[in-house]
C-alpha atoms as a PDB file:
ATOM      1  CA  UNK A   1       8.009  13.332   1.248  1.00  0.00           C
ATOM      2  CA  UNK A   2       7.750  12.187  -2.406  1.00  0.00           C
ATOM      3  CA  UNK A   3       5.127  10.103  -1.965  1.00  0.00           C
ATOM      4  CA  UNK A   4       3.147  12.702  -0.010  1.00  0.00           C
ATOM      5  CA  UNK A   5       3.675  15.392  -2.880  1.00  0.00           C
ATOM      6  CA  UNK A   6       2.251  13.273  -5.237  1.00  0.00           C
ATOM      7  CA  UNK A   7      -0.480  12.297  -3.785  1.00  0.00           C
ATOM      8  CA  UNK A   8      -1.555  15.474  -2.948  1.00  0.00           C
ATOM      9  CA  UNK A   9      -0.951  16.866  -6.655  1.00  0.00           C
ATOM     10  CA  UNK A  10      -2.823  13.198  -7.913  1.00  0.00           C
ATOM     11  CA  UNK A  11      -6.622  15.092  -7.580  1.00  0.00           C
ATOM     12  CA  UNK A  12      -5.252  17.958  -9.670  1.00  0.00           C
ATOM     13  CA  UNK A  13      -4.576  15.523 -12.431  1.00  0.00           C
ATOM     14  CA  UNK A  14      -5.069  12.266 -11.745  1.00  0.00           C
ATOM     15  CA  UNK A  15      -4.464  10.337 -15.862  1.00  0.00           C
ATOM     16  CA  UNK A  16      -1.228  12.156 -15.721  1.00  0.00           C
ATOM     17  CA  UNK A  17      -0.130  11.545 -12.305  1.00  0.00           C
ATOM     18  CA  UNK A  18      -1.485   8.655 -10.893  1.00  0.00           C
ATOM     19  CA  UNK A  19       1.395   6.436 -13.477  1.00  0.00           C
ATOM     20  CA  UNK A  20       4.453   8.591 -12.168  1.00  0.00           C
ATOM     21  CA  UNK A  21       3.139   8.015  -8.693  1.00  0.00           C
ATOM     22  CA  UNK A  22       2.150   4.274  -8.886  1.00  0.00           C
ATOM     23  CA  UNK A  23       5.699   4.085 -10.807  1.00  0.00           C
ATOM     24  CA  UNK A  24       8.062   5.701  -7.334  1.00  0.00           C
ATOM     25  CA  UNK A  25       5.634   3.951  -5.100  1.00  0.00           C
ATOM     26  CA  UNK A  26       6.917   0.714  -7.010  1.00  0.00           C
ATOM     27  CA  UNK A  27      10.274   1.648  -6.874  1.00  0.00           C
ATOM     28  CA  UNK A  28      10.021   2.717  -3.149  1.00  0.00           C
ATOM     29  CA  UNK A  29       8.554  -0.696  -2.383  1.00  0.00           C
ATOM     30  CA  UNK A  30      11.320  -2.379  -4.052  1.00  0.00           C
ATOM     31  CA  UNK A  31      14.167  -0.958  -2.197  1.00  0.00           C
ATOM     32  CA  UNK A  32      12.319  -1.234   1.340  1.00  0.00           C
ATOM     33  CA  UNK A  33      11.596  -4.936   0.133  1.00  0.00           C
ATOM     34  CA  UNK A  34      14.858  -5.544  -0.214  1.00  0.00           C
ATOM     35  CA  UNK A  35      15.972  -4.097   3.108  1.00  0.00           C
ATOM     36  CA  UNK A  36      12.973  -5.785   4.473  1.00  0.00           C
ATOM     37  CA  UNK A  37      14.289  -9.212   3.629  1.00  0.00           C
ATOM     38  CA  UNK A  38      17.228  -9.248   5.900  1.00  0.00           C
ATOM     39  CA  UNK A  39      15.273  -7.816   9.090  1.00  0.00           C
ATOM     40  CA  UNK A  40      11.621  -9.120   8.919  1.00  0.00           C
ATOM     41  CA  UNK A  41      10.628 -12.706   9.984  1.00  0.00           C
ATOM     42  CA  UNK A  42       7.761 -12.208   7.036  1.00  0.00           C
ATOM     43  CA  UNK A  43       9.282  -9.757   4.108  1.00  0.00           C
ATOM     44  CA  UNK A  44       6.450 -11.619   1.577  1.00  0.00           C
ATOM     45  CA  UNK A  45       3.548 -10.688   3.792  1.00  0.00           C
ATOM     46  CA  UNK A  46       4.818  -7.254   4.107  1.00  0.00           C
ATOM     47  CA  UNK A  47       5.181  -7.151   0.613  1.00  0.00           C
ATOM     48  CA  UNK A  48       1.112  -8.149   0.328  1.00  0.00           C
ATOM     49  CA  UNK A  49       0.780  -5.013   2.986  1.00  0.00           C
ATOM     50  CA  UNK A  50       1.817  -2.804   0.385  1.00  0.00           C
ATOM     51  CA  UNK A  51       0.565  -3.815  -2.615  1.00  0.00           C
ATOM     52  CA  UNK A  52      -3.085  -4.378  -0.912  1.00  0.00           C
ATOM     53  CA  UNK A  53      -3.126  -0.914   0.414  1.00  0.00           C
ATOM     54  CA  UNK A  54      -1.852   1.045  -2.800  1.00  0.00           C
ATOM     55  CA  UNK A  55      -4.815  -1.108  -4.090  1.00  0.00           C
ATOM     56  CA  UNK A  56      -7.182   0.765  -1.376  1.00  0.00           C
ATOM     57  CA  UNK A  57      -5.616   4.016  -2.847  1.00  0.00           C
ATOM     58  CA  UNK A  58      -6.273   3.141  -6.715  1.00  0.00           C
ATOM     59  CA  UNK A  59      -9.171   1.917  -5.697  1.00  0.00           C
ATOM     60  CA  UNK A  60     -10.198   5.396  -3.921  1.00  0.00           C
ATOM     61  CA  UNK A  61      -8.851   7.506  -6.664  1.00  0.00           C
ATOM     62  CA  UNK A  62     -10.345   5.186 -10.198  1.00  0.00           C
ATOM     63  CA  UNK A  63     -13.558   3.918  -9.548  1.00  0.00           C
ATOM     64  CA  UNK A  64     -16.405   5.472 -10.956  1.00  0.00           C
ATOM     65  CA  UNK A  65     -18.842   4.821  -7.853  1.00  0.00           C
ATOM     66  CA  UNK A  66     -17.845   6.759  -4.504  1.00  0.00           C
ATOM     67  CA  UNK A  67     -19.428   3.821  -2.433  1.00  0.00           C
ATOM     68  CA  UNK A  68     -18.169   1.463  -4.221  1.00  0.00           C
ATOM     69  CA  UNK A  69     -14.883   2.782  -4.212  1.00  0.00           C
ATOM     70  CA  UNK A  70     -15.198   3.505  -0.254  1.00  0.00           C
ATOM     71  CA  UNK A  71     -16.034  -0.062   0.098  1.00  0.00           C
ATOM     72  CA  UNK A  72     -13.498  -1.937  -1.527  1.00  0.00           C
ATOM     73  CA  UNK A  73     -11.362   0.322   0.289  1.00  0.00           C
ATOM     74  CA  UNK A  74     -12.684  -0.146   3.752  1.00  0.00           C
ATOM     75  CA  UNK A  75     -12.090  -4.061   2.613  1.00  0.00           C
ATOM     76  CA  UNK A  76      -8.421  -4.304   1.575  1.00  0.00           C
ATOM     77  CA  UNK A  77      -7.442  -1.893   4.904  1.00  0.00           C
ATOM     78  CA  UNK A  78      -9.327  -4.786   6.986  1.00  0.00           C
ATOM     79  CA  UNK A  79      -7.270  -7.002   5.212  1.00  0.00           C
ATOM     80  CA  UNK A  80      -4.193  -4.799   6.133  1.00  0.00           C
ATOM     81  CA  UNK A  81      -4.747  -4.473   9.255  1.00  0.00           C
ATOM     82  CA  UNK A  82      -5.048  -8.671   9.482  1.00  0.00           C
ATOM     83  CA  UNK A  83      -1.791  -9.251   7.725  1.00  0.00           C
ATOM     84  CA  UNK A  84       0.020  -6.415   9.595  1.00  0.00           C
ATOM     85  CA  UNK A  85      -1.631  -8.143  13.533  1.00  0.00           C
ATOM     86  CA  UNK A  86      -0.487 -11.393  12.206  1.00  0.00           C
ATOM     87  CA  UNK A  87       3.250 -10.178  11.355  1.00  0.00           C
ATOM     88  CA  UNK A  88       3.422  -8.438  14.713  1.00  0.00           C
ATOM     89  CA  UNK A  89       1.978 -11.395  16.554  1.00  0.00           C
ATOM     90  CA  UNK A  90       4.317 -13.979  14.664  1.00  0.00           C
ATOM     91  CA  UNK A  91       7.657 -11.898  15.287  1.00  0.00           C
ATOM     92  CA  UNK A  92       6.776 -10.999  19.177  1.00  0.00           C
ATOM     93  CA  UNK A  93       6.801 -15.027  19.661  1.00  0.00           C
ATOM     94  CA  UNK A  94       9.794 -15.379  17.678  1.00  0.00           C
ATOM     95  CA  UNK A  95      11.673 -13.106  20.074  1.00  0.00           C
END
């Protein structure tokens, strides 16, 4: 719900806002990281997950070129998406 309130107030103001947001989403990712570590098979690549897709979202919200921006975007999700198969495919065989 946090997350989700700033990033709907980050168009209104995004110099201001975008720190403050990056800085809970960091904080967030920290804590869930940690809890993350005991559970997962794969807490580092989860860990690349996040930071790669709040990447996509500075990405989306700093760049100065809209296709440009859309691009690199449309990259790091692919990249996402890879890591994200790979941990689901790596802890279904270790079950």
């Amino acid at each position: 719900m946090v997350k989700a309130t700033f990033l709907s107030l980050i168009y209104i103001s995004p110099i201001y806002l975008l720190p403050v947001a990056a800085s809970v989403e960091v904080i967030f990712i920290l804590i869930e990281y940690n809890i993350k570590k005991a559970t997962k098979l794969h807490p580092h690549l989860w860990l690349l997950n996040q930071i790669l897709i709040n990447l996509s979202l500075a990405a989306l919200v700093l760049l100065y070129s809209s296709l440009l921006s859309i691009f690199i975007s449309a990259v790091l999700i692919i990249m996402v998406l890879m890591v994200d198969l790979y941990i689901h495919i790596s802890e279904y065989k270790h079950q």
